[in-house]
C-alpha atoms as a PDB file:
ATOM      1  CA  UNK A   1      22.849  13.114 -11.575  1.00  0.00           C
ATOM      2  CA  UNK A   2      21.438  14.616  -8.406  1.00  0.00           C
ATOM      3  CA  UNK A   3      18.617  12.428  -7.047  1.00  0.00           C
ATOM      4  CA  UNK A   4      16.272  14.875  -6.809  1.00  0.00           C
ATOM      5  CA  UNK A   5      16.799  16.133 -10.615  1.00  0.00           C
ATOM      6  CA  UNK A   6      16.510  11.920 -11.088  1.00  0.00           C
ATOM      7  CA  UNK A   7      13.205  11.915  -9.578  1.00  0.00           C
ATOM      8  CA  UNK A   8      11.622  14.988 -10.808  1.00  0.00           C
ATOM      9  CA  UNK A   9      12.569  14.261 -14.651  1.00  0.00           C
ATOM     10  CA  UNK A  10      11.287  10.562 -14.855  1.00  0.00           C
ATOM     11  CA  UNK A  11       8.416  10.899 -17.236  1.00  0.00           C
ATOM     12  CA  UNK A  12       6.957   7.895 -19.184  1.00  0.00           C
ATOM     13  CA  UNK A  13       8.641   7.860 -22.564  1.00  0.00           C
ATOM     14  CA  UNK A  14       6.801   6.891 -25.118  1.00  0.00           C
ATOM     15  CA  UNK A  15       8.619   7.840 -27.908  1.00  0.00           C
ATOM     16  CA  UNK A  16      12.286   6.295 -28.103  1.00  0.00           C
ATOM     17  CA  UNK A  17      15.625   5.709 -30.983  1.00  0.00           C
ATOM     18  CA  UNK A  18      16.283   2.919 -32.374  1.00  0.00           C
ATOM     19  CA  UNK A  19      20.219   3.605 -30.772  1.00  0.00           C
ATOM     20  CA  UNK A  20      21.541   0.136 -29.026  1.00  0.00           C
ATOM     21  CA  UNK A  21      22.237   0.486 -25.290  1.00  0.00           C
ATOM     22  CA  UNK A  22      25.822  -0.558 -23.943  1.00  0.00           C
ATOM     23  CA  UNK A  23      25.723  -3.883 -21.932  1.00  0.00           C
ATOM     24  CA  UNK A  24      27.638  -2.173 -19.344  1.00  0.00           C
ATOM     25  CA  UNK A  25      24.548   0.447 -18.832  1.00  0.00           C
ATOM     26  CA  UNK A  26      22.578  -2.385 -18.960  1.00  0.00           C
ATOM     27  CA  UNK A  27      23.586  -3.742 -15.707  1.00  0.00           C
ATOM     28  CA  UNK A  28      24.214  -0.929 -14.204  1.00  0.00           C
ATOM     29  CA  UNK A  29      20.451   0.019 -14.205  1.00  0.00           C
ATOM     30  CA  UNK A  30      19.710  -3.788 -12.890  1.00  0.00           C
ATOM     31  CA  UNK A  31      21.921  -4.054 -10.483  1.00  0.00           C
ATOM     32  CA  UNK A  32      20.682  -1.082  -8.983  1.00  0.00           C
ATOM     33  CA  UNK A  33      17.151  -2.374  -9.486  1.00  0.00           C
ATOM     34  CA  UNK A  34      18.472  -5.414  -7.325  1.00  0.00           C
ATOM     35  CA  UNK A  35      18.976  -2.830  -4.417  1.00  0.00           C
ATOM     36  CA  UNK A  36      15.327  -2.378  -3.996  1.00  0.00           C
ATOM     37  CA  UNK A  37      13.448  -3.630  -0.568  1.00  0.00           C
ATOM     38  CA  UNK A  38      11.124  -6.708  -0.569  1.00  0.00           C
ATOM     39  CA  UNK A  39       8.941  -8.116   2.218  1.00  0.00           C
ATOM     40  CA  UNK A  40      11.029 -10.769   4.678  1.00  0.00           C
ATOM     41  CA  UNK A  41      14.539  -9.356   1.663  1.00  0.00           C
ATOM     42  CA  UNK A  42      12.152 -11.934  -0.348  1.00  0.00           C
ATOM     43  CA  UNK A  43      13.555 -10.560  -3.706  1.00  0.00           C
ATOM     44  CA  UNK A  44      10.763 -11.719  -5.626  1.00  0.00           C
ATOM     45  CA  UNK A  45      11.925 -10.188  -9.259  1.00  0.00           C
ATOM     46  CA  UNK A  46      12.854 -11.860 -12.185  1.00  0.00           C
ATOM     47  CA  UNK A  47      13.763  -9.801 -15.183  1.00  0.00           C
ATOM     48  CA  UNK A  48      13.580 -10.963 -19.564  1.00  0.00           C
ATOM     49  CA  UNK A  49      15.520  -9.036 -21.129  1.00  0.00           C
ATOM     50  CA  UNK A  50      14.291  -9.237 -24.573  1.00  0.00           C
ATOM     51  CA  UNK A  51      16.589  -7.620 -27.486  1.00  0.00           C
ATOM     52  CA  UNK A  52      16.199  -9.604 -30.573  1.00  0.00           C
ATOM     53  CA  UNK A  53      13.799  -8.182 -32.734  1.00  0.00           C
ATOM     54  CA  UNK A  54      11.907 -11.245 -33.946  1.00  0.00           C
ATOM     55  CA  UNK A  55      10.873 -11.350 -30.323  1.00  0.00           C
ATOM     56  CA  UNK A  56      10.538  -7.703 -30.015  1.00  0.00           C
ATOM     57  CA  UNK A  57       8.248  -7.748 -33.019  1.00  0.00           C
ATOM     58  CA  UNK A  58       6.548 -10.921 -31.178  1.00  0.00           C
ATOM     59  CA  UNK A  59       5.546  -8.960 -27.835  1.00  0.00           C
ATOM     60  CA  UNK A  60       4.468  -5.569 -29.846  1.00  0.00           C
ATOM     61  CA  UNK A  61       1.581  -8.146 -31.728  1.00  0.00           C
ATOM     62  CA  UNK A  62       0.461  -9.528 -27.853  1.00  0.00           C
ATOM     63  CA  UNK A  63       0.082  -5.981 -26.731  1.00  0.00           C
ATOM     64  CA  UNK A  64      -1.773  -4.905 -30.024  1.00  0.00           C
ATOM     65  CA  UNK A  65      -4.178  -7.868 -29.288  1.00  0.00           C
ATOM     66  CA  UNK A  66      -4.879  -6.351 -26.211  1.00  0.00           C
ATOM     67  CA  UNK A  67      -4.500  -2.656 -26.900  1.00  0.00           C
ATOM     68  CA  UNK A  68      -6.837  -2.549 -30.079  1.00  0.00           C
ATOM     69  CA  UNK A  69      -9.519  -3.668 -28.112  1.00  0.00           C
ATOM     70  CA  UNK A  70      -9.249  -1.436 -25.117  1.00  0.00           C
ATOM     71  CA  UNK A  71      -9.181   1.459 -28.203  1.00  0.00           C
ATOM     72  CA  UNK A  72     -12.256  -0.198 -29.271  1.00  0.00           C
ATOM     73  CA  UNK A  73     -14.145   0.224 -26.080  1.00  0.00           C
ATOM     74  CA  UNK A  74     -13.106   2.966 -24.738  1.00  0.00           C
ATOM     75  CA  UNK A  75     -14.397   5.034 -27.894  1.00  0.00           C
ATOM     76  CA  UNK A  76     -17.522   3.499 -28.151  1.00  0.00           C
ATOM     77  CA  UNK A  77     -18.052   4.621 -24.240  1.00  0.00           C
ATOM     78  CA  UNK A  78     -17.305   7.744 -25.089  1.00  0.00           C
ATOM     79  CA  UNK A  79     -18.312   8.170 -28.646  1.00  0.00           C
ATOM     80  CA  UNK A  80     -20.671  11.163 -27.294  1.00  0.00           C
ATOM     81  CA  UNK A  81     -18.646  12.484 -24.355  1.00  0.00           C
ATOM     82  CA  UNK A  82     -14.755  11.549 -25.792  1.00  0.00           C
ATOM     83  CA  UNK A  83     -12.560  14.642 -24.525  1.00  0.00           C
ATOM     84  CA  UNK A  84      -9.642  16.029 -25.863  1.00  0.00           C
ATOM     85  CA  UNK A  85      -7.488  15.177 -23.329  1.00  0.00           C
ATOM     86  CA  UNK A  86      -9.211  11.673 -23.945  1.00  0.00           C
ATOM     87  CA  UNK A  87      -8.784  11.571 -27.778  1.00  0.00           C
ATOM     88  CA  UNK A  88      -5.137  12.706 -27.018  1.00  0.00           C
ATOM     89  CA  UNK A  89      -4.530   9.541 -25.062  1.00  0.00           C
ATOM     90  CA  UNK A  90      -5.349   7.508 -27.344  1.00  0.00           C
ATOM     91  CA  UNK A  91      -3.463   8.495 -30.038  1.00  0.00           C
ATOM     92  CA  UNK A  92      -0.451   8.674 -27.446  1.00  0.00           C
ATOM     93  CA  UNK A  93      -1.484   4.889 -26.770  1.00  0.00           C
ATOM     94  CA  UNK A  94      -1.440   3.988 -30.515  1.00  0.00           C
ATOM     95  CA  UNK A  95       2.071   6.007 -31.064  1.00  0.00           C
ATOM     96  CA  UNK A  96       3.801   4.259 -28.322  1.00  0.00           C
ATOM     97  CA  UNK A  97       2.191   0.689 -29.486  1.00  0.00           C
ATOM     98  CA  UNK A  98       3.895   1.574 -32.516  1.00  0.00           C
ATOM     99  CA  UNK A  99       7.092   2.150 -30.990  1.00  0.00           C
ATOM    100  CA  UNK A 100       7.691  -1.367 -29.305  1.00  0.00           C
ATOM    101  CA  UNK A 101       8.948  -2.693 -32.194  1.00  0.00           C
ATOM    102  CA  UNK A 102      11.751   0.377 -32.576  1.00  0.00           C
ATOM    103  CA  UNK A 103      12.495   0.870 -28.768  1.00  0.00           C
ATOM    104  CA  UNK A 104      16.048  -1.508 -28.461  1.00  0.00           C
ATOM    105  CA  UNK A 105      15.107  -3.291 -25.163  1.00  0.00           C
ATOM    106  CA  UNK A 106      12.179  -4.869 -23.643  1.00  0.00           C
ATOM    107  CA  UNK A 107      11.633  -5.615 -20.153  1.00  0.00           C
ATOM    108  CA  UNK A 108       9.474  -8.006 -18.910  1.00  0.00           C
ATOM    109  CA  UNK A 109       9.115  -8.382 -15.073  1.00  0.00           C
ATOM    110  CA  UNK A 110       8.002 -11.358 -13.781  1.00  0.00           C
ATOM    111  CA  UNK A 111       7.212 -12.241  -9.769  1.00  0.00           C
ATOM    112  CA  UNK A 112       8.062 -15.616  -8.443  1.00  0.00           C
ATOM    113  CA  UNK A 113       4.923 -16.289  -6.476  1.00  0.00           C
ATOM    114  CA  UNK A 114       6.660 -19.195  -4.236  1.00  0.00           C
ATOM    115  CA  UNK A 115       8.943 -16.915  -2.991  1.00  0.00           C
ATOM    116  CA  UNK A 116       6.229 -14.917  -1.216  1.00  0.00           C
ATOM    117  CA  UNK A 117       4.758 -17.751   0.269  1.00  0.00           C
ATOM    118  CA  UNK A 118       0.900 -16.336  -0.903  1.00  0.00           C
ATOM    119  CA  UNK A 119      -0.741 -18.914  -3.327  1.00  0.00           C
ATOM    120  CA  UNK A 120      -2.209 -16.696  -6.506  1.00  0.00           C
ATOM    121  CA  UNK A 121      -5.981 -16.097  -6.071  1.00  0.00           C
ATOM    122  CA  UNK A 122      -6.488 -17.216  -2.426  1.00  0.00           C
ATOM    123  CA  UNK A 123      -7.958 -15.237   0.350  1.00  0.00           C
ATOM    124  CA  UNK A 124      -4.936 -14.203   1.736  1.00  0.00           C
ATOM    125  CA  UNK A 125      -3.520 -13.025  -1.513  1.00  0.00           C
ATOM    126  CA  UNK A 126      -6.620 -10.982  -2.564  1.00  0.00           C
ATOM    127  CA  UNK A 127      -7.176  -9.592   1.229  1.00  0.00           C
ATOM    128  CA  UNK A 128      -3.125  -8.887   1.405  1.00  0.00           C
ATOM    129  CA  UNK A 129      -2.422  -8.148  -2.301  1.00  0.00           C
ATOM    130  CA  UNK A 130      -0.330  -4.573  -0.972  1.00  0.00           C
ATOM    131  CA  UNK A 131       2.398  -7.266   0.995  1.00  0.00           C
ATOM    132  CA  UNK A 132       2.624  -9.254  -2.531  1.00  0.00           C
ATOM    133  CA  UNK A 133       2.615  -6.232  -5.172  1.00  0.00           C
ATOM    134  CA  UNK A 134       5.029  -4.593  -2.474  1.00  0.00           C
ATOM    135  CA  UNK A 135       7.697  -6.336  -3.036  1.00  0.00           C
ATOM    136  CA  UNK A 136       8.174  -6.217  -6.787  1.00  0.00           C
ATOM    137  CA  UNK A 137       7.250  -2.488  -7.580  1.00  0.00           C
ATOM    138  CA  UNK A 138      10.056  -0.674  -5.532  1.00  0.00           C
ATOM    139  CA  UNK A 139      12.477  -2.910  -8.397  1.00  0.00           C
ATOM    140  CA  UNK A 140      10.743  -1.697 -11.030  1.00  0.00           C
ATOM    141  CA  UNK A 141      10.577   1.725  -9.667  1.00  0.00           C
ATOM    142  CA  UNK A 142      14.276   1.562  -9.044  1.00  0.00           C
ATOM    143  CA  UNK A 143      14.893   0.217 -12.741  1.00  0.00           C
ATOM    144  CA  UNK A 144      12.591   3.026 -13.801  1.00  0.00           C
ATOM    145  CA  UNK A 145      14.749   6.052 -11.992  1.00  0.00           C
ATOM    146  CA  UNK A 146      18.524   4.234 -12.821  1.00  0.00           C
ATOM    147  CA  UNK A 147      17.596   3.828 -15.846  1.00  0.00           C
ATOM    148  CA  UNK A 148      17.078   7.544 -16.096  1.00  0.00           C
ATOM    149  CA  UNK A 149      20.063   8.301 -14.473  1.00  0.00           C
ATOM    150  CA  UNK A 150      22.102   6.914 -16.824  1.00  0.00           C
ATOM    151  CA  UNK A 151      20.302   9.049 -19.601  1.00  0.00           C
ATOM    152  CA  UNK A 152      17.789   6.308 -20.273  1.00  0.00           C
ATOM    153  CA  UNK A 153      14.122   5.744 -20.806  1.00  0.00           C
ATOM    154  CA  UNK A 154      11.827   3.639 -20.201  1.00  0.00           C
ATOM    155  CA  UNK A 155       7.709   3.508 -19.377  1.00  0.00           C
ATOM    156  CA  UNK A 156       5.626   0.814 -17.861  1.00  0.00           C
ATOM    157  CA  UNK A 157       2.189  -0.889 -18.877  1.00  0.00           C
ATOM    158  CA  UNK A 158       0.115  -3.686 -17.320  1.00  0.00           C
ATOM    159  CA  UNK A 159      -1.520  -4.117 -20.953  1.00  0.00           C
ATOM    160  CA  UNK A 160       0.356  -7.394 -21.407  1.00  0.00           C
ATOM    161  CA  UNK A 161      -1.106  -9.238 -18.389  1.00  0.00           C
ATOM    162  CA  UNK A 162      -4.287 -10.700 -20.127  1.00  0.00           C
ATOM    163  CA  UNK A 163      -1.781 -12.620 -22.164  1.00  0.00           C
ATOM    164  CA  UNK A 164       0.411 -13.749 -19.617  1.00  0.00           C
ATOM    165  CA  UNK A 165       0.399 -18.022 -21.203  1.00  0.00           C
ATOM    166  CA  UNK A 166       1.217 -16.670 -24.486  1.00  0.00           C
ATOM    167  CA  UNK A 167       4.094 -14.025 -23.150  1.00  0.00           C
ATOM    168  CA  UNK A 168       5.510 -17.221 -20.901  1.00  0.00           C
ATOM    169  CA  UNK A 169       5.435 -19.449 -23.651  1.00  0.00           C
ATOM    170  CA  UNK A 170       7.272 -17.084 -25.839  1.00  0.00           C
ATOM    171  CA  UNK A 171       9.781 -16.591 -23.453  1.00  0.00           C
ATOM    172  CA  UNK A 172      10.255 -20.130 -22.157  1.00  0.00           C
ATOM    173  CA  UNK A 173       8.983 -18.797 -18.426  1.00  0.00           C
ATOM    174  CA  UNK A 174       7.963 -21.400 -15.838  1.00  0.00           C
ATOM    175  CA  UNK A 175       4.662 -21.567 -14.286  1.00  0.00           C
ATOM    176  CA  UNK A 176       4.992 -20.365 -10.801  1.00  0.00           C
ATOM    177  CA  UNK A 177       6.192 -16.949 -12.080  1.00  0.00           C
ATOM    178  CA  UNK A 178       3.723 -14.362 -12.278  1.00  0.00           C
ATOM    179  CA  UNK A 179       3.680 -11.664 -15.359  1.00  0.00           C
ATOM    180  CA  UNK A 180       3.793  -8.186 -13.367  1.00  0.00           C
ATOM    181  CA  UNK A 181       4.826  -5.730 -15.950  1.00  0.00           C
ATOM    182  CA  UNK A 182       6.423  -4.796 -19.894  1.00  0.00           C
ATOM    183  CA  UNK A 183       9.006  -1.681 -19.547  1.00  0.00           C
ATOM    184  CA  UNK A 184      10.581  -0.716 -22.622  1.00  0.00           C
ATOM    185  CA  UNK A 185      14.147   0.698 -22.737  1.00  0.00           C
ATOM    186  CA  UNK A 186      15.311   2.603 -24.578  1.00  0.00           C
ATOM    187  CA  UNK A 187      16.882   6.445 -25.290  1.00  0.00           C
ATOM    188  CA  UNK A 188      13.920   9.464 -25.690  1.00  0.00           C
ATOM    189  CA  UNK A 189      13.444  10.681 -29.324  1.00  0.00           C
ATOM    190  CA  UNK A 190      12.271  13.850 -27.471  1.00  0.00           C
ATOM    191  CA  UNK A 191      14.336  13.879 -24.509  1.00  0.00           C
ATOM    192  CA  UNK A 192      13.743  14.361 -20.705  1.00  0.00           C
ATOM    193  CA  UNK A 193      11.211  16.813 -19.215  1.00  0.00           C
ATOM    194  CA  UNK A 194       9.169  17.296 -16.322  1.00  0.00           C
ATOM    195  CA  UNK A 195       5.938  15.284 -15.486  1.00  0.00           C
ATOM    196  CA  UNK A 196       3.058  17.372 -14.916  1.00  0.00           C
ATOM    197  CA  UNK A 197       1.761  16.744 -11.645  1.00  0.00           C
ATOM    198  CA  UNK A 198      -0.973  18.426  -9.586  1.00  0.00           C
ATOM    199  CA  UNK A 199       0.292  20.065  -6.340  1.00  0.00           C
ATOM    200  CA  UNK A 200       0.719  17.575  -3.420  1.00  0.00           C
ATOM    201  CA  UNK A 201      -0.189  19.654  -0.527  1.00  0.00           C
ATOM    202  CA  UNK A 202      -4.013  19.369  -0.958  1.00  0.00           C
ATOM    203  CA  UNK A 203      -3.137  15.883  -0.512  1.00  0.00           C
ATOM    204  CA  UNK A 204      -1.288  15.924   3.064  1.00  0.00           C
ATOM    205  CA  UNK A 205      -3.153  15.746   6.521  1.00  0.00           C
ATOM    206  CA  UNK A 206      -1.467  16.271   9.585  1.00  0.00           C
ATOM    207  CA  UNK A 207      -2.268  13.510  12.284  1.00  0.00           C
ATOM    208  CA  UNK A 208      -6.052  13.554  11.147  1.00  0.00           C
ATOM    209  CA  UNK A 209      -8.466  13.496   7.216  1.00  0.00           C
ATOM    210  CA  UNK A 210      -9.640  16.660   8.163  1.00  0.00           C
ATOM    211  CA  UNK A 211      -6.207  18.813   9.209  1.00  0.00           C
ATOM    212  CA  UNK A 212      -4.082  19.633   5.918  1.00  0.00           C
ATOM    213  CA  UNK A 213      -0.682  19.622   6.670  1.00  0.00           C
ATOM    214  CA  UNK A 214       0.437  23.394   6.417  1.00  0.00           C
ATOM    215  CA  UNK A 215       2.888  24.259   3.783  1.00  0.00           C
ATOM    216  CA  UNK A 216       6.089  25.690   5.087  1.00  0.00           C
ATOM    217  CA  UNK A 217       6.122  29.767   4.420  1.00  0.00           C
END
């Protein structure tokens, strides 16, 4: 696929097949991920690739421990004021919860905190989080777009992280390595579209805040 067509028809998938992916599409997309920059070529990433469904069906209950709640409280702050566009999200959230146990591959990402030389919680990591973070989400953005190159799809939530002991102890992960991200794999039930996106120019300044960066004519 042309790169630009790559970019520009990545959505989040939420709704997937239950259709196995070949092992040779498998590492294609990781290998590619591998390719991504890191701070000092650090290459902080390690990636669980999680197929078996008793483990599948394992993960989907840690993110419904976390996701139920969330549901919980963010309708009762806006029981009065809930939107459509809110309400929608929600559901969206519950459909796709629903789906972890049917999409064919979970990811989970993992950063080895050693490797960037930043001990978790201290000064320097909270002042310099960007240098940290840096370095692990241009793999997972690369994943995300090779992935979708090869006519895969995948989306990525944080939800996971408040049960990072329970998702390393499931998955036999050592201490030092920090739980980043869950990106499930898998083929679109609905296919590939556009994201909808608000225009980016009212969002450019030339040199200075207060100069937009004209749009070419």
């Amino acid at each position: 696929m042309d790169f630009f067509d790559v970019a520009t028809t990545t959505p989040t998938v939420r709704h997937f097949s239950d259709r196995p992916i070949d092992d040779h599409l498998l590492a294609k997309v990781f290998e590619t991920a591998n390719m991504a920059p890191s701070g000092s070529n650090a290459q902080p990433w390690e990636f669980v690739i999680v197929r078996s469904p008793q483990t599948r069906r394992a993960i989907q209950k840690l993110y419904d421990e976390v996701w139920g709640p969330y549901k919980e409280t963010a309708i009762i702050r806006g029981r009065t004021t809930l939107s459509a566009r809110a309400q929608k999200a929600l559901r969206v959230g519950d459909e796709f919860a629903a789906q972890l146990s049917i999409v064919p591959v979970q990811i989970v990402v993992f950063l080895d905190r050693p490797k960037m030389r930043v001990e978790r919680g201290s000064p320097e990591d909270l002042t310099n989080f960007g240098a940290t973070y840096g370095s692990i989400f241009p793999a997972i953005e690369l994943l995300m777009l090779s992935a979708r190159a090869v006519g895969l799809g995948a989306a990525m939530t944080t939800m996971l992280s408040s049960r990072e002991p329970a998702t390393k102890t499931l998955l036999g992960v050592p201490e030092q390595y920090q739980l980043i991200t869950l990106i499930p794999l898998g083929y679109p039930a609905d296919g590939f579209k556009r994201p909808y996106r608000k225009p980016v120019w009212p969002r450019l300044h030339a040199e200075r805040w207060d100069r937009p960066f004209p749009k070419p004519q």
